[in-house]
N, C-alpha and C. Protein backbone atom coordinates (compact mmCIF):
# COMPACT_ATOMS: atom_id res chain seq x y z
N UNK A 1 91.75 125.25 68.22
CA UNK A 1 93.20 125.07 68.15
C UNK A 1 93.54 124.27 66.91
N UNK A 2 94.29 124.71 66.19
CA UNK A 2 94.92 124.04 64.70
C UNK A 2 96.40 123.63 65.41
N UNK A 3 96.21 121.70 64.86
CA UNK A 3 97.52 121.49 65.09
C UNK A 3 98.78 122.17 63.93
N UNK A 4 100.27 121.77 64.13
CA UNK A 4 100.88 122.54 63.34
C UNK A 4 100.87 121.97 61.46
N UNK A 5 100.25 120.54 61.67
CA UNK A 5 100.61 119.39 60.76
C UNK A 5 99.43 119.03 60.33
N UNK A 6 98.30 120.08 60.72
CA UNK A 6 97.02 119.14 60.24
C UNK A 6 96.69 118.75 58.98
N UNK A 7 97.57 119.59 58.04
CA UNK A 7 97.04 119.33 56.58
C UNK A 7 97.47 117.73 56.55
N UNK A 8 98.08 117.06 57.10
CA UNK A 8 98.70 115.38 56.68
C UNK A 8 97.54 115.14 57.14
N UNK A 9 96.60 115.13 58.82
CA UNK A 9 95.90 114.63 59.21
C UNK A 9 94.60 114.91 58.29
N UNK A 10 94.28 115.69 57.74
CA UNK A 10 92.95 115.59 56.88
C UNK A 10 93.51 114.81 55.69
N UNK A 11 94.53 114.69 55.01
CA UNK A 11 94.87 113.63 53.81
C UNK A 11 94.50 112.24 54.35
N UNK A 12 95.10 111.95 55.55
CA UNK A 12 94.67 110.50 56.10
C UNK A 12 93.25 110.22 56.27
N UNK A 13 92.07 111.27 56.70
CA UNK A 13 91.09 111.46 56.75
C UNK A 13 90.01 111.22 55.56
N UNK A 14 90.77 112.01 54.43
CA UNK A 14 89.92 112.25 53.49
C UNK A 14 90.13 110.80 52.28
N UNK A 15 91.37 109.79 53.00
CA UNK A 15 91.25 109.10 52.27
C UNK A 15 90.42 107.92 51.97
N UNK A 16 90.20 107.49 50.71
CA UNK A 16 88.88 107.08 50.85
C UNK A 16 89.75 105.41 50.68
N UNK A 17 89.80 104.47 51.42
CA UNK A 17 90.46 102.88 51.76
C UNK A 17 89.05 102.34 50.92
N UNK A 18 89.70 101.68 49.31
CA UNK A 18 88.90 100.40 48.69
C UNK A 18 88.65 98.94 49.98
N UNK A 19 87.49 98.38 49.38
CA UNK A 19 87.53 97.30 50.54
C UNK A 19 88.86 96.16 50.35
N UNK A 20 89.48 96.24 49.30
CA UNK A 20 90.65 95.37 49.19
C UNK A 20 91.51 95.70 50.16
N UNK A 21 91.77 96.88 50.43
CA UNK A 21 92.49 97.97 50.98
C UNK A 21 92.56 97.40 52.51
N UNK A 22 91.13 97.41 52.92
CA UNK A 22 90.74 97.35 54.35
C UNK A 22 90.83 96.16 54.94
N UNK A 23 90.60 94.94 53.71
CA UNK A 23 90.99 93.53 53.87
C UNK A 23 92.16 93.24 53.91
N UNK A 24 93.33 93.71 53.08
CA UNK A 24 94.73 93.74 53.36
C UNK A 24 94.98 94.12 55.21
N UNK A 25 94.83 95.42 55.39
CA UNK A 25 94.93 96.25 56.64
C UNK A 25 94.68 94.98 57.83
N UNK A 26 93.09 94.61 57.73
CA UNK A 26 92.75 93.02 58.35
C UNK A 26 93.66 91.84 58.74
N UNK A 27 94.14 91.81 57.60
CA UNK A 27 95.22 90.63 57.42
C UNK A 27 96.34 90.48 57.71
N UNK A 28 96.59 91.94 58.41
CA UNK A 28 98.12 91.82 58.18
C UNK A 28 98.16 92.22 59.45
N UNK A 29 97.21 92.59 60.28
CA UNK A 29 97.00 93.04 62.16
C UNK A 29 98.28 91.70 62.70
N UNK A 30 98.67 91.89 63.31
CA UNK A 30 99.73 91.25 64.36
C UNK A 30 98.45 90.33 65.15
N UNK A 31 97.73 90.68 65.68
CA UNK A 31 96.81 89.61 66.82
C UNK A 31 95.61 89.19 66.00
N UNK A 32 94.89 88.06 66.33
CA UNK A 32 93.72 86.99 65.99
C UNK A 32 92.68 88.05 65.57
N UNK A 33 92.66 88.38 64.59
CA UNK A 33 90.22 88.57 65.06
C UNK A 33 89.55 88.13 64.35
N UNK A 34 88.69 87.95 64.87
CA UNK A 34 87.58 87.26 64.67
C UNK A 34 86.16 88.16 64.93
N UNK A 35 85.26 88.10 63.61
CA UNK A 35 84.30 88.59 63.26
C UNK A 35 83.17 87.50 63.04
N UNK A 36 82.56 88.07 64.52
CA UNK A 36 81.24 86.60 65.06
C UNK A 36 80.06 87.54 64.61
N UNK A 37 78.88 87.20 63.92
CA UNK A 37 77.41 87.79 64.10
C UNK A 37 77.16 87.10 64.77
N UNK A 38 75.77 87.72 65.44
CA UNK A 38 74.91 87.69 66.60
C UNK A 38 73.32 87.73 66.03
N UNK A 39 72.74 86.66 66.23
CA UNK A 39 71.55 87.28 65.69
C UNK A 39 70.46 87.95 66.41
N UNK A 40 69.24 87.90 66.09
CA UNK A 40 68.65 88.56 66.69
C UNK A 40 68.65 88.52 68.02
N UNK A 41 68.55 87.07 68.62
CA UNK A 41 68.55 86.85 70.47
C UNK A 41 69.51 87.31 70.92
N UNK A 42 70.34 88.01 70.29
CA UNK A 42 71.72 88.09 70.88
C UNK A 42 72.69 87.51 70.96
N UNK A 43 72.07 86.33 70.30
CA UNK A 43 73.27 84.74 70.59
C UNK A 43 74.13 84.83 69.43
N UNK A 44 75.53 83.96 70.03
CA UNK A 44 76.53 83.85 69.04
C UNK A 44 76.11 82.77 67.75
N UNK A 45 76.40 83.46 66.77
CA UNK A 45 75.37 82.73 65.33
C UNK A 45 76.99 81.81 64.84
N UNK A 46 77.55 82.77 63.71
CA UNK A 46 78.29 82.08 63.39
C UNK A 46 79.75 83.22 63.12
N UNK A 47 80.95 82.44 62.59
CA UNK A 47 82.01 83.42 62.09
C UNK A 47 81.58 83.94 60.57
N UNK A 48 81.88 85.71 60.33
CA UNK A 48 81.89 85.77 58.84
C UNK A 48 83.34 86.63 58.47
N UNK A 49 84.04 86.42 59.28
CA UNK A 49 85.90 86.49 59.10
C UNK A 49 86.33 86.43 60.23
N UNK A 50 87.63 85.92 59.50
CA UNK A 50 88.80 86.10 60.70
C UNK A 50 90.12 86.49 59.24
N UNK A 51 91.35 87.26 60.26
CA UNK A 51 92.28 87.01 59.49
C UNK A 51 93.50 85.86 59.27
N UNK A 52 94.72 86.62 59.03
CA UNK A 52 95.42 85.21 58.83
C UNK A 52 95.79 85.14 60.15
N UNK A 53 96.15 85.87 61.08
CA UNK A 53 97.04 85.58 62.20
C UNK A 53 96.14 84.52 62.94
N UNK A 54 94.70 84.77 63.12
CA UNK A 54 93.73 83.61 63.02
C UNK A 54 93.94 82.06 62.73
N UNK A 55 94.60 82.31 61.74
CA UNK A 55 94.35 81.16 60.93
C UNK A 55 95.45 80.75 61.54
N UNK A 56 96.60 81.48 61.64
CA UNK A 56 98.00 80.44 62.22
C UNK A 56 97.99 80.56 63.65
N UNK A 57 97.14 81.32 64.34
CA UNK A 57 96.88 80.75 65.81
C UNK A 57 96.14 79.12 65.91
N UNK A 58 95.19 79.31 65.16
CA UNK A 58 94.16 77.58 65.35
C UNK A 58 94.37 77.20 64.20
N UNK A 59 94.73 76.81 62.85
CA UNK A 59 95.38 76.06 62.36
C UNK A 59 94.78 75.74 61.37
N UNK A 60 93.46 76.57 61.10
CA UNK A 60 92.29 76.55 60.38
C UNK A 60 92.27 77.28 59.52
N UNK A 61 91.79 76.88 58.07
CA UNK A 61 91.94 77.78 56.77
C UNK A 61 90.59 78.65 57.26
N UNK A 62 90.40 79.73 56.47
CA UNK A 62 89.61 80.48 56.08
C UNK A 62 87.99 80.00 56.07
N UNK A 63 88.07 79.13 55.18
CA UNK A 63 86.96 78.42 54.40
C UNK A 63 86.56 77.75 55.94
N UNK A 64 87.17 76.90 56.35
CA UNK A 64 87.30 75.97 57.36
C UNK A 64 86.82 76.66 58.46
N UNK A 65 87.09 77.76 59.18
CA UNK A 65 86.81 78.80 59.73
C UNK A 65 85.06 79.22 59.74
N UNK A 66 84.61 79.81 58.49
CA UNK A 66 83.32 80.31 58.49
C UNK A 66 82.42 78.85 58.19
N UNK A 67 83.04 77.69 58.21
CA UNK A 67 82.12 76.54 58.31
C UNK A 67 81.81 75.68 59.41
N UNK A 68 82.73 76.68 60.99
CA UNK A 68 82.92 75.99 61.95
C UNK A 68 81.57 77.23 62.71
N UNK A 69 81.36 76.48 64.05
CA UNK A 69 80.43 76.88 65.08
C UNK A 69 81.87 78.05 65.83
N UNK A 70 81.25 79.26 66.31
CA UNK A 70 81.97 79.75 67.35
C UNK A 70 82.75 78.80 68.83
N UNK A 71 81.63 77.74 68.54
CA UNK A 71 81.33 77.21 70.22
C UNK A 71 82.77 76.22 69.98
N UNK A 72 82.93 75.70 68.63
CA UNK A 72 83.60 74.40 68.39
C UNK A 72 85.41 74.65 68.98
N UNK A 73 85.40 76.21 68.81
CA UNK A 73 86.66 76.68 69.12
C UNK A 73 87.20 76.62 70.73
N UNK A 74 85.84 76.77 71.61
CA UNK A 74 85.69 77.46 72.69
C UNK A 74 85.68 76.13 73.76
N UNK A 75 86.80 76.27 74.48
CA UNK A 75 86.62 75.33 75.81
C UNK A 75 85.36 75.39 76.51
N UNK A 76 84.65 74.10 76.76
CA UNK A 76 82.99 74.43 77.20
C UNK A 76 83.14 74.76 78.48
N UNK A 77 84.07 74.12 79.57
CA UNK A 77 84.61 74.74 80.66
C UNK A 77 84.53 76.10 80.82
N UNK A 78 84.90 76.73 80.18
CA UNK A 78 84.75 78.80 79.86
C UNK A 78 83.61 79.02 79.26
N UNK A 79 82.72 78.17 79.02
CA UNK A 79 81.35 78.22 78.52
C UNK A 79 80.43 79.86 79.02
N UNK A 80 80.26 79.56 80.48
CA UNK A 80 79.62 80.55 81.11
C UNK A 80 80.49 81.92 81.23
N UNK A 81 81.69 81.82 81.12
CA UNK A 81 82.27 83.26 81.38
C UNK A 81 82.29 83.53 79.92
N UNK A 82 81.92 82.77 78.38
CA UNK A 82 81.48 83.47 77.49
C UNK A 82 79.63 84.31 78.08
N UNK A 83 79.09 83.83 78.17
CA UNK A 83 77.88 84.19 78.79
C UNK A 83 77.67 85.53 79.49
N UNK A 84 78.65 85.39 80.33
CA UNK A 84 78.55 87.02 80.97
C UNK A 84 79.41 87.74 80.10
N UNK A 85 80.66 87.32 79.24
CA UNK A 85 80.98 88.37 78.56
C UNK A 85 79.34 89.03 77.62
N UNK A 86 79.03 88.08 77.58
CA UNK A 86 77.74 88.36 76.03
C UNK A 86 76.81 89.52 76.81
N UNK A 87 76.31 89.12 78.19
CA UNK A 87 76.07 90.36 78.89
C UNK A 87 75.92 91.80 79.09
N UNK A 88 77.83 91.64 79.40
CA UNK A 88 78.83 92.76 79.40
C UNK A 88 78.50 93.45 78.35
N UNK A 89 78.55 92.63 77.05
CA UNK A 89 78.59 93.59 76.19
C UNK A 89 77.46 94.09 75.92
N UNK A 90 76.38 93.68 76.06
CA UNK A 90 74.86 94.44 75.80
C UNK A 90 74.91 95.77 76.45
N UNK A 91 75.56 96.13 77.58
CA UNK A 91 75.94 97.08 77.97
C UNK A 91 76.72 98.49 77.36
N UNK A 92 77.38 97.99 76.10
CA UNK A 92 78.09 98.43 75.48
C UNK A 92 79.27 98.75 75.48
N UNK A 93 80.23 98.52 76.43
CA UNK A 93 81.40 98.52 76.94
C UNK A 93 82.46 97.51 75.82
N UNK A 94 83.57 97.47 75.95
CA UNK A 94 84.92 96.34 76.18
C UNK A 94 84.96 95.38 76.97
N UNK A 95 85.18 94.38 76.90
CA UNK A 95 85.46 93.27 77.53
C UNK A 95 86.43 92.59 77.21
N UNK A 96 87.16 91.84 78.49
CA UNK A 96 88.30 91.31 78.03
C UNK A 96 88.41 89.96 79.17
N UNK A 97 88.48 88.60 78.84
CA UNK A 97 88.78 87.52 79.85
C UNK A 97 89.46 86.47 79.09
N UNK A 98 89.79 85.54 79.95
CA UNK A 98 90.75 85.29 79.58
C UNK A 98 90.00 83.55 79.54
N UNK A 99 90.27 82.54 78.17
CA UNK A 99 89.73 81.64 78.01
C UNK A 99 90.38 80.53 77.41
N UNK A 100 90.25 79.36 76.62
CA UNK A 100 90.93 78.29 76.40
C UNK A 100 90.21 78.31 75.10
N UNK A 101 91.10 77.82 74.03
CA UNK A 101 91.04 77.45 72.54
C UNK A 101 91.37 76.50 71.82
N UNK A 102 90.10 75.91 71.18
CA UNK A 102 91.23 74.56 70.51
C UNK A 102 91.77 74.58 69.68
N UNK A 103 93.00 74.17 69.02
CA UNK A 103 93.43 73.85 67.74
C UNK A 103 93.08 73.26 66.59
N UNK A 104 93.55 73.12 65.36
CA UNK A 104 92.66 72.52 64.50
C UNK A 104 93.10 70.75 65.11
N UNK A 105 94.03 70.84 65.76
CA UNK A 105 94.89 69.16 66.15
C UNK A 105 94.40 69.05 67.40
N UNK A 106 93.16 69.54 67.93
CA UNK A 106 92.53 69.58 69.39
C UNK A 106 93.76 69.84 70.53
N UNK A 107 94.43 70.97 70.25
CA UNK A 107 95.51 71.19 71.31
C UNK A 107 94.72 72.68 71.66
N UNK A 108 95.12 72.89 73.50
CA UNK A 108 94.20 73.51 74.03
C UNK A 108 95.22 74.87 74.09
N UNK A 109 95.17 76.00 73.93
CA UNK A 109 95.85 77.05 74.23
C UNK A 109 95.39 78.26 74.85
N UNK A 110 96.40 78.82 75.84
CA UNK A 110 95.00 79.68 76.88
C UNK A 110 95.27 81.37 76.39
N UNK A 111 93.95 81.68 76.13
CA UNK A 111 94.18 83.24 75.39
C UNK A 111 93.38 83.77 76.12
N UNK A 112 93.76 85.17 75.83
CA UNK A 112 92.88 86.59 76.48
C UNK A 112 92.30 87.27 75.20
N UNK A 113 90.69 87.34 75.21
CA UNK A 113 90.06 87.58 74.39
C UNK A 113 89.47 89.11 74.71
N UNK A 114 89.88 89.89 73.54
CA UNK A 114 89.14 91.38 73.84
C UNK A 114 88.08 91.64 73.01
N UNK A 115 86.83 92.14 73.24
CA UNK A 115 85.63 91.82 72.05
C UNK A 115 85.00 93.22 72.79
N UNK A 116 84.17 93.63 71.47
CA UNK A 116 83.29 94.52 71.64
C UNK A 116 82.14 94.24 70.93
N UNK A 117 80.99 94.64 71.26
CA UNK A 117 80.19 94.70 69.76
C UNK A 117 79.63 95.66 69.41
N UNK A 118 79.67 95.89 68.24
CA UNK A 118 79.18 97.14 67.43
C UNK A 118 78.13 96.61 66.08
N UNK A 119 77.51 97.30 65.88
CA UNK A 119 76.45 97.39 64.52
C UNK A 119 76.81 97.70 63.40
N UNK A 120 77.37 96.68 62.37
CA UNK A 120 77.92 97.51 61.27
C UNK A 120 76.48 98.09 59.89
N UNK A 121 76.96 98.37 58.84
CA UNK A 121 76.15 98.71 57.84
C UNK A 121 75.08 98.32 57.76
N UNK A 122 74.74 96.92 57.56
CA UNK A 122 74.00 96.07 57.37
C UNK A 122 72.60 95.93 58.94
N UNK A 123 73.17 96.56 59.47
CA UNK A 123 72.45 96.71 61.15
C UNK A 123 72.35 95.66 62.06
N UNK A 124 73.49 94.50 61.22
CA UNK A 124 73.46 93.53 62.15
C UNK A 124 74.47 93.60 63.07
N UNK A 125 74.29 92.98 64.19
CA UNK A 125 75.24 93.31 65.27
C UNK A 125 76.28 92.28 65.48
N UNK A 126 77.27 92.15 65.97
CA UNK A 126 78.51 91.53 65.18
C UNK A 126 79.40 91.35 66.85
N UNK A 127 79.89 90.57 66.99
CA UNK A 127 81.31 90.47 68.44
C UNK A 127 82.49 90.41 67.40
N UNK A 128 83.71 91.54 67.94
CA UNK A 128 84.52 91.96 66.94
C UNK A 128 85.62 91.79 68.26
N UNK A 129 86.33 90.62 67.99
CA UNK A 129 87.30 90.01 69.05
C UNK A 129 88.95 90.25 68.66
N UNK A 130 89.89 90.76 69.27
CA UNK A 130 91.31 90.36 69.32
C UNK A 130 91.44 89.13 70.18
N UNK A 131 92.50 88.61 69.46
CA UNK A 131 92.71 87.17 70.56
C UNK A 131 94.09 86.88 70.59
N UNK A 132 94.58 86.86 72.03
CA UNK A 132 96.12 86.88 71.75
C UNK A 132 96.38 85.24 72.80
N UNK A 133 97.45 84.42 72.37
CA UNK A 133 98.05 83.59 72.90
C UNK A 133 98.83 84.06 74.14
N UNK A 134 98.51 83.52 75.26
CA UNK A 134 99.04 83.63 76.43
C UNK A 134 99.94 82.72 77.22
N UNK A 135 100.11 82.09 76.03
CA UNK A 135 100.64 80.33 76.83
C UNK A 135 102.05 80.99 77.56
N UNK A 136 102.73 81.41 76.83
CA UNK A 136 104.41 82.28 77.42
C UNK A 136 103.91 82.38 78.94
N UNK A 137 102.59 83.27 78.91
CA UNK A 137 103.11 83.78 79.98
C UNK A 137 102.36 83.31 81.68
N UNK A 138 101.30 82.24 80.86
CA UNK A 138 100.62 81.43 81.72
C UNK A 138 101.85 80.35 82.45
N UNK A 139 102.92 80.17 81.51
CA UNK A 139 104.08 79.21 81.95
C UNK A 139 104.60 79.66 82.84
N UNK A 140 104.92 81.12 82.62
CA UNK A 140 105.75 81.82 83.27
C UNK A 140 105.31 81.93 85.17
N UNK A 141 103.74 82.35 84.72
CA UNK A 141 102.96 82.37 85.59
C UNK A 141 103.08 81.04 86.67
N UNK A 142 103.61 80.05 86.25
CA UNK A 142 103.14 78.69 86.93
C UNK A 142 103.94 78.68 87.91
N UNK A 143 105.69 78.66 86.79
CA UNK A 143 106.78 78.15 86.92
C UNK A 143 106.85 79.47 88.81
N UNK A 144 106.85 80.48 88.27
CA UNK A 144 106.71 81.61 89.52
C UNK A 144 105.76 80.99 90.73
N UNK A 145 104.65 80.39 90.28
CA UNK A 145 104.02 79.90 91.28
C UNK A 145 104.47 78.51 92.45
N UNK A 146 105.16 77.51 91.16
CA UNK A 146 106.22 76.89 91.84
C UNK A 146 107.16 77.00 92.53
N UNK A 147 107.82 77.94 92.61
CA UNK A 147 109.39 78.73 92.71
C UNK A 147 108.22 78.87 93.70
N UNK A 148 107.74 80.01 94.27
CA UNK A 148 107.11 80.49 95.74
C UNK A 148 106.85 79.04 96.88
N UNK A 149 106.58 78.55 96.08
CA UNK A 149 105.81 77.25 96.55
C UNK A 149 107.02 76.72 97.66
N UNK A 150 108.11 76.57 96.07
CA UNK A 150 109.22 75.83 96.94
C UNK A 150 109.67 76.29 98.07
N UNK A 151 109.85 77.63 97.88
CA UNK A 151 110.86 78.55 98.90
C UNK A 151 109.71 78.59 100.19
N UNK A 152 108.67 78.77 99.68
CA UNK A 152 108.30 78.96 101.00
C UNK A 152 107.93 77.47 102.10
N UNK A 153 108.21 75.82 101.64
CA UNK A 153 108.31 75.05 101.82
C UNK A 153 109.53 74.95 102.66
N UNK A 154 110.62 75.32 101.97
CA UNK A 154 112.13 75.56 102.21
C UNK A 154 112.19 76.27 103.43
N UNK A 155 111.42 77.63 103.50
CA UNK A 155 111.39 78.73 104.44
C UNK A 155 110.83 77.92 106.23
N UNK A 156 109.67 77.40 106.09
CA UNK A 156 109.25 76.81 106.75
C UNK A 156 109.97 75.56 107.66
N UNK A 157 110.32 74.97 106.68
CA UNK A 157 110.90 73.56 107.30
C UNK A 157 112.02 73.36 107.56
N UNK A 158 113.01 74.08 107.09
CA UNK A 158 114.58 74.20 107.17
C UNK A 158 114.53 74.06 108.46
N UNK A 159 115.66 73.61 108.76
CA UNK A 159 116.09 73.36 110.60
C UNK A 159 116.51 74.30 110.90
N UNK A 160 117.24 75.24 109.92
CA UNK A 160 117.96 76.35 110.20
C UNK A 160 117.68 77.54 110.48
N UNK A 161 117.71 79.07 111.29
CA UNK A 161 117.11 80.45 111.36
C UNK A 161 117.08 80.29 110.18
N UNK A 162 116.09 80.84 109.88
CA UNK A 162 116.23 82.10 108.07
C UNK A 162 115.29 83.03 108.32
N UNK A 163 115.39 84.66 108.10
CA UNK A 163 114.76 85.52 108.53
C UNK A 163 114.73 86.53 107.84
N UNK A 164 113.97 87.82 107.67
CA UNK A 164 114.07 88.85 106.72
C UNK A 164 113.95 89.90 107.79
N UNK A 165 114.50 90.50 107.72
CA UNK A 165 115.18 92.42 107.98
C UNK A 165 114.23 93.31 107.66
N UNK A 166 113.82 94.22 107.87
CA UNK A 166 113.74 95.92 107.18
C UNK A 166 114.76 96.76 107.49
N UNK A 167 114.72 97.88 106.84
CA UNK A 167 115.70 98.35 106.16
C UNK A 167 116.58 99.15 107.79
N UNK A 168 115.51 99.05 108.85
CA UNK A 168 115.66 99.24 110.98
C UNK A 168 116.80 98.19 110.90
N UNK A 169 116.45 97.33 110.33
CA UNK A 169 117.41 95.93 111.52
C UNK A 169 115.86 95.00 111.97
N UNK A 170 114.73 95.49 111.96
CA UNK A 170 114.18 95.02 113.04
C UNK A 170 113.68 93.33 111.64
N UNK A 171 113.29 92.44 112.61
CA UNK A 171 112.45 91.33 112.06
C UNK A 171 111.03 91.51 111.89
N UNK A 172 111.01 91.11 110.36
CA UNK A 172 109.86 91.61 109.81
C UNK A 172 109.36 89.32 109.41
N UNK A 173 110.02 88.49 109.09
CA UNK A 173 109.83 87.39 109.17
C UNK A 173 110.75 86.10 110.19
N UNK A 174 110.39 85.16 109.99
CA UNK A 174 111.23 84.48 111.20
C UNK A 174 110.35 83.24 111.11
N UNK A 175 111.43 82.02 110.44
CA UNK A 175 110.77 80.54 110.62
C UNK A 175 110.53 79.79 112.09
N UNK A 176 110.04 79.00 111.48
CA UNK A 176 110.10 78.41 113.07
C UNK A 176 111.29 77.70 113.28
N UNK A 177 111.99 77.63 112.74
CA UNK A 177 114.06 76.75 114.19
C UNK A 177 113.93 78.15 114.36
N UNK A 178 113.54 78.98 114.04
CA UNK A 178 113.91 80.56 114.31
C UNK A 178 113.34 81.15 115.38
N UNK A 179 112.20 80.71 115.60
CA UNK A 179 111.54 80.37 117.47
C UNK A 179 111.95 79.65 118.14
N UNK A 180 112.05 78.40 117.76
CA UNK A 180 112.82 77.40 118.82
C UNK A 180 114.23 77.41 119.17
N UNK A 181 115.12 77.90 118.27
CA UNK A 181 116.59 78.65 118.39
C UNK A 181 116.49 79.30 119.07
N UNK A 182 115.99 80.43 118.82
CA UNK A 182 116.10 81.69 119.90
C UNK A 182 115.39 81.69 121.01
N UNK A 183 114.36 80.91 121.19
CA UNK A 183 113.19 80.58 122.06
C UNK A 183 112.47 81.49 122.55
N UNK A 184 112.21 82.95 121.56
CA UNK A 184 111.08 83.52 122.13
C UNK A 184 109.99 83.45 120.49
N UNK A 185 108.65 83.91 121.16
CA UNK A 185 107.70 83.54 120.39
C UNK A 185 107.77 84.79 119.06
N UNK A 186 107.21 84.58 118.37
CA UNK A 186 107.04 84.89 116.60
C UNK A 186 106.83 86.65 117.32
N UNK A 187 105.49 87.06 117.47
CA UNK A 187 105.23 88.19 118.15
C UNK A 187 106.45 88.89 118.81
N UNK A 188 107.48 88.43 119.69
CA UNK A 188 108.21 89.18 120.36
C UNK A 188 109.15 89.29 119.27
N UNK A 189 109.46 88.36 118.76
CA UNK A 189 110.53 88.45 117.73
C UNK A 189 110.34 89.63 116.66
N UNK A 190 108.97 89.92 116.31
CA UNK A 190 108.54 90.73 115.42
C UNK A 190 108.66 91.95 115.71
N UNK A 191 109.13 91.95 117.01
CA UNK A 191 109.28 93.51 117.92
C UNK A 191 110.28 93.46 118.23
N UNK A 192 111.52 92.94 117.80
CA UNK A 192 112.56 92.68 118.21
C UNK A 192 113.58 93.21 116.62
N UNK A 193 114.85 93.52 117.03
CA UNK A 193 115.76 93.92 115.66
C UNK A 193 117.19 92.49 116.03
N UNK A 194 117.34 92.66 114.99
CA UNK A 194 118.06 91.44 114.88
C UNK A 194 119.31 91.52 115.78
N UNK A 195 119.85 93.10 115.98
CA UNK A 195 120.63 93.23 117.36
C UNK A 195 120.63 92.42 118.53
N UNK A 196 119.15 92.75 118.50
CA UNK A 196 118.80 92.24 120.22
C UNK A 196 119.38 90.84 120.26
N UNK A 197 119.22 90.06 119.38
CA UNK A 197 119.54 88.81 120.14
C UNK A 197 120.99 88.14 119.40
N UNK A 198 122.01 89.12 119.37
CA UNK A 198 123.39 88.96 119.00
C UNK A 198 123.92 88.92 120.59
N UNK A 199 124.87 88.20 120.43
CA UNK A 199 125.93 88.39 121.37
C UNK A 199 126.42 89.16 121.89
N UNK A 200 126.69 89.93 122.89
CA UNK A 200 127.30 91.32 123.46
C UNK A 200 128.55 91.56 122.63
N UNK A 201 129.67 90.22 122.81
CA UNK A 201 131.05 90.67 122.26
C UNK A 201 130.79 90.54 120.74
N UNK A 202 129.29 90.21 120.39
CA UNK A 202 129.42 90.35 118.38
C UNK A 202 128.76 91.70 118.36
């Protein structure tokens, strides 16, 4: 099958990208990466790039960068779930978890790291990471966790019925003044539609 447009797709193909070219392309990616070798044991050796978005995620020049340890970046706490990522990847797959980073000002920020490794030219084998800042949504994450927290504190202890419906009428939740009000137990209530225990003349 010939697409209708393929002649563009073999121009993109056949073009041949200088390494300036490919280093620009690098640099200008929207998310972190970072280019770790591995040496022979498999172990994380050292960085031999990152780009800029890199650099203005942790705060670290370039230079500064390939003179630092992988590890120096890496919350030791997430130590071991680097470990099984390193694993994972012997397997040859994608991996992706989610870990803590320091700043160049030792400020901790929590990211989700996607890494693969592959063998480039040279036959050395390399962890080739995106790294994106998650803090937004770890907040977000909290603040939601709070909010549940409250309400369901609220839900519980209120003196008052408070109860939830399906779309029957019938009771699908029911606090407790909401047992002791009505004075039958959680179970009957749960088999019960909110009819039942209205007033005849309501």
């Amino acid at each position: 099958m010939k697409l209708k447009n393929d002649n563009n797709f073999d121009g993109i193909f056949e073009k041949k990208f200088s390494k300036r070219d490919l280093y620009t392309i690098l640099q200008n990616m929207n998310q972190a990466l970072y280019i770790i070798a591995l040496n022979d044991k498999m172990e994380i050796d050292r960085f031999v790039e990152v780009n800029q978005a890199a650099h203005d995620q942790l705060g670290y020049s370039r230079e500064e960068f390939l003179n630092l340890s992988p590890f120096e970046i890496i919350d030791l706490n997430y130590y071991h779930f680097l470990n099984e990522e390193l694993q994972q990847h012997r397997g040859g797959g994608p991996v992706t978890i989610e870990s803590t980073h320091f700043t160049k000002k030792g400020e901790k920020i929590p990211v989700e790291v996607s890494s693969r490794i592959k063998t480039l030219g040279d036959n050395t084998k390399y962890i080739l990471s995106t790294v994106r800042n998650i803090a937004t949504s770890k907040e977000t994450e909290l603040l939601l966790e709070r909010t549940l927290k409250q309400f369901e504190s609220l839900f519980k202890k209120n003196p008052d019925i408070i109860f939830f419906l399906n779309v029957e009428g019938k009771f699908t939740k029911v606090n407790a003044a909401g047992e002791k009000i009505l004075a039958y137990s959680m179970d009957e209530l749960l088999s019960m539609s909110y009819e039942s225990v209205l007033h005849p003349e309501i």
